[in-house]
C-alpha atoms as a PDB file:
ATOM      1  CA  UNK A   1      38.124 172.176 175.907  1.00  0.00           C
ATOM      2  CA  UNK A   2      34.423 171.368 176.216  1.00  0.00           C
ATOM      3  CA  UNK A   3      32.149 170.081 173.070  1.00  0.00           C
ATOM      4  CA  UNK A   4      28.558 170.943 173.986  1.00  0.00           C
ATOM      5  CA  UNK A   5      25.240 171.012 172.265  1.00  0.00           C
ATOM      6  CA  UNK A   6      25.310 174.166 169.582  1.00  0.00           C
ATOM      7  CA  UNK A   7      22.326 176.049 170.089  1.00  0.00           C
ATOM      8  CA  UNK A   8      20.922 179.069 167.767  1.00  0.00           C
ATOM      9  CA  UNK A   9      22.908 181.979 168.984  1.00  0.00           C
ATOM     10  CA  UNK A  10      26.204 180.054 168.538  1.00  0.00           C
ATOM     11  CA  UNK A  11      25.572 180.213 164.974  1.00  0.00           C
ATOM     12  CA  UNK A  12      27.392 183.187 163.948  1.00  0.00           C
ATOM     13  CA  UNK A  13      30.718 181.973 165.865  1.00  0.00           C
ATOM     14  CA  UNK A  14      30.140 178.468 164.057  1.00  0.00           C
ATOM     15  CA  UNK A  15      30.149 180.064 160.617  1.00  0.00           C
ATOM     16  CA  UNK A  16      33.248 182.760 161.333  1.00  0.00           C
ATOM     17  CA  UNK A  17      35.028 179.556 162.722  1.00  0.00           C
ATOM     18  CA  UNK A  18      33.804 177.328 159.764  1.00  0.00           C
ATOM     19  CA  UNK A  19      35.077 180.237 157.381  1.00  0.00           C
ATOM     20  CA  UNK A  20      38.551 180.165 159.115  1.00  0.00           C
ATOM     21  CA  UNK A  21      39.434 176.729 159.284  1.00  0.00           C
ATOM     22  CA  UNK A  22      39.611 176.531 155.148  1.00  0.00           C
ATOM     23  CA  UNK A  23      41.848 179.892 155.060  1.00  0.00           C
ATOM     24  CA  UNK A  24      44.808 178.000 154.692  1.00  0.00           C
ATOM     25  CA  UNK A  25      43.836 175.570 152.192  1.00  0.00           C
ATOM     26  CA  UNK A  26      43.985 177.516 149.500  1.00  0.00           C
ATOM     27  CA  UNK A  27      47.594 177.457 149.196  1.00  0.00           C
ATOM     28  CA  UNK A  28      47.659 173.016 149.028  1.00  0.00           C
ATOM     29  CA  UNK A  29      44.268 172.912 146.163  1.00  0.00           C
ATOM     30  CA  UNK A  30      45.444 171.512 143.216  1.00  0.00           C
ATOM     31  CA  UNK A  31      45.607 173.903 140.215  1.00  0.00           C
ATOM     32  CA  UNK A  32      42.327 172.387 138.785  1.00  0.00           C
ATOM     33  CA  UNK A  33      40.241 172.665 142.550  1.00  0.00           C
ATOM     34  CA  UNK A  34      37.765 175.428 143.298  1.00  0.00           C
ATOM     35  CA  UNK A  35      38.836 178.068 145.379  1.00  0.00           C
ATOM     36  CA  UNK A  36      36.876 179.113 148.601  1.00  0.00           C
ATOM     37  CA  UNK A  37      35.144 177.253 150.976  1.00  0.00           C
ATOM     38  CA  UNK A  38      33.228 173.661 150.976  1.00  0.00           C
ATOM     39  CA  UNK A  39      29.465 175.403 149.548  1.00  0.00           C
ATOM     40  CA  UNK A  40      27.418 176.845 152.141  1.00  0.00           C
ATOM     41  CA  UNK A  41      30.326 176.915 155.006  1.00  0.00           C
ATOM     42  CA  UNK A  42      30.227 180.844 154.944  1.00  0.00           C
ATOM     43  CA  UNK A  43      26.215 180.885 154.988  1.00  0.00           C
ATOM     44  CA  UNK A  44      24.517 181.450 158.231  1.00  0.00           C
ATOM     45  CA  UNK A  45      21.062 179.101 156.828  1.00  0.00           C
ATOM     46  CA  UNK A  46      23.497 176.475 155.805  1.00  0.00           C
ATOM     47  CA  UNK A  47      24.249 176.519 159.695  1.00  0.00           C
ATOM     48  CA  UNK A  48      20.866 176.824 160.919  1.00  0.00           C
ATOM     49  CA  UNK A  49      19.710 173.704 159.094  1.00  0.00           C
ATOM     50  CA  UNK A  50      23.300 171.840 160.231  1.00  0.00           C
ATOM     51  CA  UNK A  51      21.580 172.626 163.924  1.00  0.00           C
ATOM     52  CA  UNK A  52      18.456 171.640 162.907  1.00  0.00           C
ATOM     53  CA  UNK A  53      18.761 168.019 161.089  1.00  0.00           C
ATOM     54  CA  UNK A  54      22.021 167.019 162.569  1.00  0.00           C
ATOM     55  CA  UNK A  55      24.023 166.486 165.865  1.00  0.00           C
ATOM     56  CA  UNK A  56      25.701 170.031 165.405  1.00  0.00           C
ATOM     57  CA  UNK A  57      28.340 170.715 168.423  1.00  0.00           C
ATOM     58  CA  UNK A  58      30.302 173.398 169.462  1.00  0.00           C
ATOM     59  CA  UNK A  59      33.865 173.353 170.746  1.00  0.00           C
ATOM     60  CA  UNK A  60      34.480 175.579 173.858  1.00  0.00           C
ATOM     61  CA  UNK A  61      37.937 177.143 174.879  1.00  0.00           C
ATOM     62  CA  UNK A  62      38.121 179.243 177.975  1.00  0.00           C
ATOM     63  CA  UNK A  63      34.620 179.986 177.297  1.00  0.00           C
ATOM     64  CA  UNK A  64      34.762 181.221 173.486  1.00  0.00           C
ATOM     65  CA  UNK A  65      33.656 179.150 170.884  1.00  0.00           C
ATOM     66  CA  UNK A  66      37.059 177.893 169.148  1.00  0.00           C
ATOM     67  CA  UNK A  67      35.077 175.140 166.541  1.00  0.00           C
ATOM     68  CA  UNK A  68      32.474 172.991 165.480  1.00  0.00           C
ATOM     69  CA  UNK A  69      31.354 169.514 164.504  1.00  0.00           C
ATOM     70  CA  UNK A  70      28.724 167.604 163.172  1.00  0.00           C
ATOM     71  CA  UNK A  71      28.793 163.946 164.649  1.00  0.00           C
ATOM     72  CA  UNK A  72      26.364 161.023 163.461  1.00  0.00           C
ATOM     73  CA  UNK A  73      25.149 159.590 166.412  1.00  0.00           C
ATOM     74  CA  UNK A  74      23.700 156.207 165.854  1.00  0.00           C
ATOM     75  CA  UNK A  75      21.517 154.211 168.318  1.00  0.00           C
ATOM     76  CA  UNK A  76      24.097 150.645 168.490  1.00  0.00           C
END
């Protein structure tokens, strides 16, 4: 696996793999929890703007994009 830099025309990938990795949480919510995704995981801006004001990876398997992170990079 590599993590590298997400860049603009990863963005769809991001969001199809954003929208997977909450499929199976439906089934361990709590009655009272709202179904679907966290908000915005499923919307390509909500993406764009991760890229834009954060440190927005992309996890790389055999070279198809297989996740994504956001990680807080601080200067200490």
């Amino acid at each position: 696996m590599k993590i590298q830099k997400a860049e603009e025309n990863d963005l769809e990938a991001l969001r199809l793999c954003a929208i997977s990795a909450f499929i199976d949480d439906e089934g361990y919510k709590p009655g009272n929890a709202k179904p679907g995704n966290p908000p915005g995981n499923d919307r390509i801006h909500t993406h764009f703007n991760w890229l834009r004001n954060y440190d927005y990876f992309k996890c790389v398997v055999n070279d198809t994009i297989a996740g994504g992170c956001i990680i807080k990079i601080h200067s200490n």
